[in-house]
Protein backbone atom coordinates (compact mmCIF):
# COMPACT_ATOMS: atom_id res chain seq x y z
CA UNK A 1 13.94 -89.27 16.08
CA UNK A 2 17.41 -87.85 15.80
CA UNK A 3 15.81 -84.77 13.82
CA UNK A 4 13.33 -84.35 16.72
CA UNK A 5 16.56 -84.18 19.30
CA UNK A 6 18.27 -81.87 17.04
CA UNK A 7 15.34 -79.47 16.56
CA UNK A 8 14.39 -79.68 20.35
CA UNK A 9 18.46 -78.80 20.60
CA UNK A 10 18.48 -75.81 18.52
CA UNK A 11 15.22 -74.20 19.86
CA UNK A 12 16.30 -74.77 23.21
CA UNK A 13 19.90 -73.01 22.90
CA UNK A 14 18.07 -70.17 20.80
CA UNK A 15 16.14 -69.19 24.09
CA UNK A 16 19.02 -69.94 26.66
CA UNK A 17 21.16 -68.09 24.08
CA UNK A 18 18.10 -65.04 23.89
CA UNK A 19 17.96 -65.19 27.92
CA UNK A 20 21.70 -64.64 28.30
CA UNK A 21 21.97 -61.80 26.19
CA UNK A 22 19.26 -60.16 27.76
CA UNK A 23 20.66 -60.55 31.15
CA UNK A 24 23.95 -59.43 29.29
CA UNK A 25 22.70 -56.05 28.10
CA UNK A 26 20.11 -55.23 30.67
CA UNK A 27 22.56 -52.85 32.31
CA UNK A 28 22.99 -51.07 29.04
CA UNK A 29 19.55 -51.41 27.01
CA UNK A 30 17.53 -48.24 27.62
CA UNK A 31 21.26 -45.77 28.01
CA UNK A 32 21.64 -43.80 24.91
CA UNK A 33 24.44 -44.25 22.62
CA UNK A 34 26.23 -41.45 24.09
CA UNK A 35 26.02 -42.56 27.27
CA UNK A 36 27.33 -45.84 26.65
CA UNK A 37 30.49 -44.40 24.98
CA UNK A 38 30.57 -41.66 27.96
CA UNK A 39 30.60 -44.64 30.75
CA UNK A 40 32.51 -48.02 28.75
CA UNK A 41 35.38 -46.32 26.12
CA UNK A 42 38.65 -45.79 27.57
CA UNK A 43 40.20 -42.71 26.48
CA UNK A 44 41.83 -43.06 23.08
CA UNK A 45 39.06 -45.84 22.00
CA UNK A 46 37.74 -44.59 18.39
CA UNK A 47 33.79 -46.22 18.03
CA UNK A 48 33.89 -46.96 14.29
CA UNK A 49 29.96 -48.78 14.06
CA UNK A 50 27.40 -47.43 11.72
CA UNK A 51 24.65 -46.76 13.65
CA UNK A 52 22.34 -45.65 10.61
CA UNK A 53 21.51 -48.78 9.97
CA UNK A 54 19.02 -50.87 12.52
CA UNK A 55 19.47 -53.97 14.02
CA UNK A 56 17.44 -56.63 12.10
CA UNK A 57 17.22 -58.70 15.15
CA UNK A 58 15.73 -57.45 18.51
CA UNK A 59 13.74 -59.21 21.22
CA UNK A 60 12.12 -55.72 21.77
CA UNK A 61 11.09 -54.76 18.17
């Protein structure tokens, strides 16, 4: 039974974990990268992320 609980555990902190960081980024999700950097970075802020390479893991995709 103790696997069960732990299972149960994990899938349910998965989705409140999922839910949270949609309601996290829904401000941001459909602004282009420009924009973002335009409306968040403080001046002096260097942006260093590849962007070439795409996200493995996206609700959306």
């Amino acid at each position: 039974m103790k696997m069960c609980k732990n299972i149960k555990d994990k899938i349910r902190g998965s989705l409140i974990g999922g839910a949270i960081g949609g309601a996290l980024g829904f401000s941001i999700e459909f602004l282009s990268y420009e924009r973002i950097t335009y409306e968040f970075s403080k001046p002096g802020l260097e942006l260093e992320d590849d962007l070439s390479i795409p996200c493995p893991i996206n609700e959306d995709r």
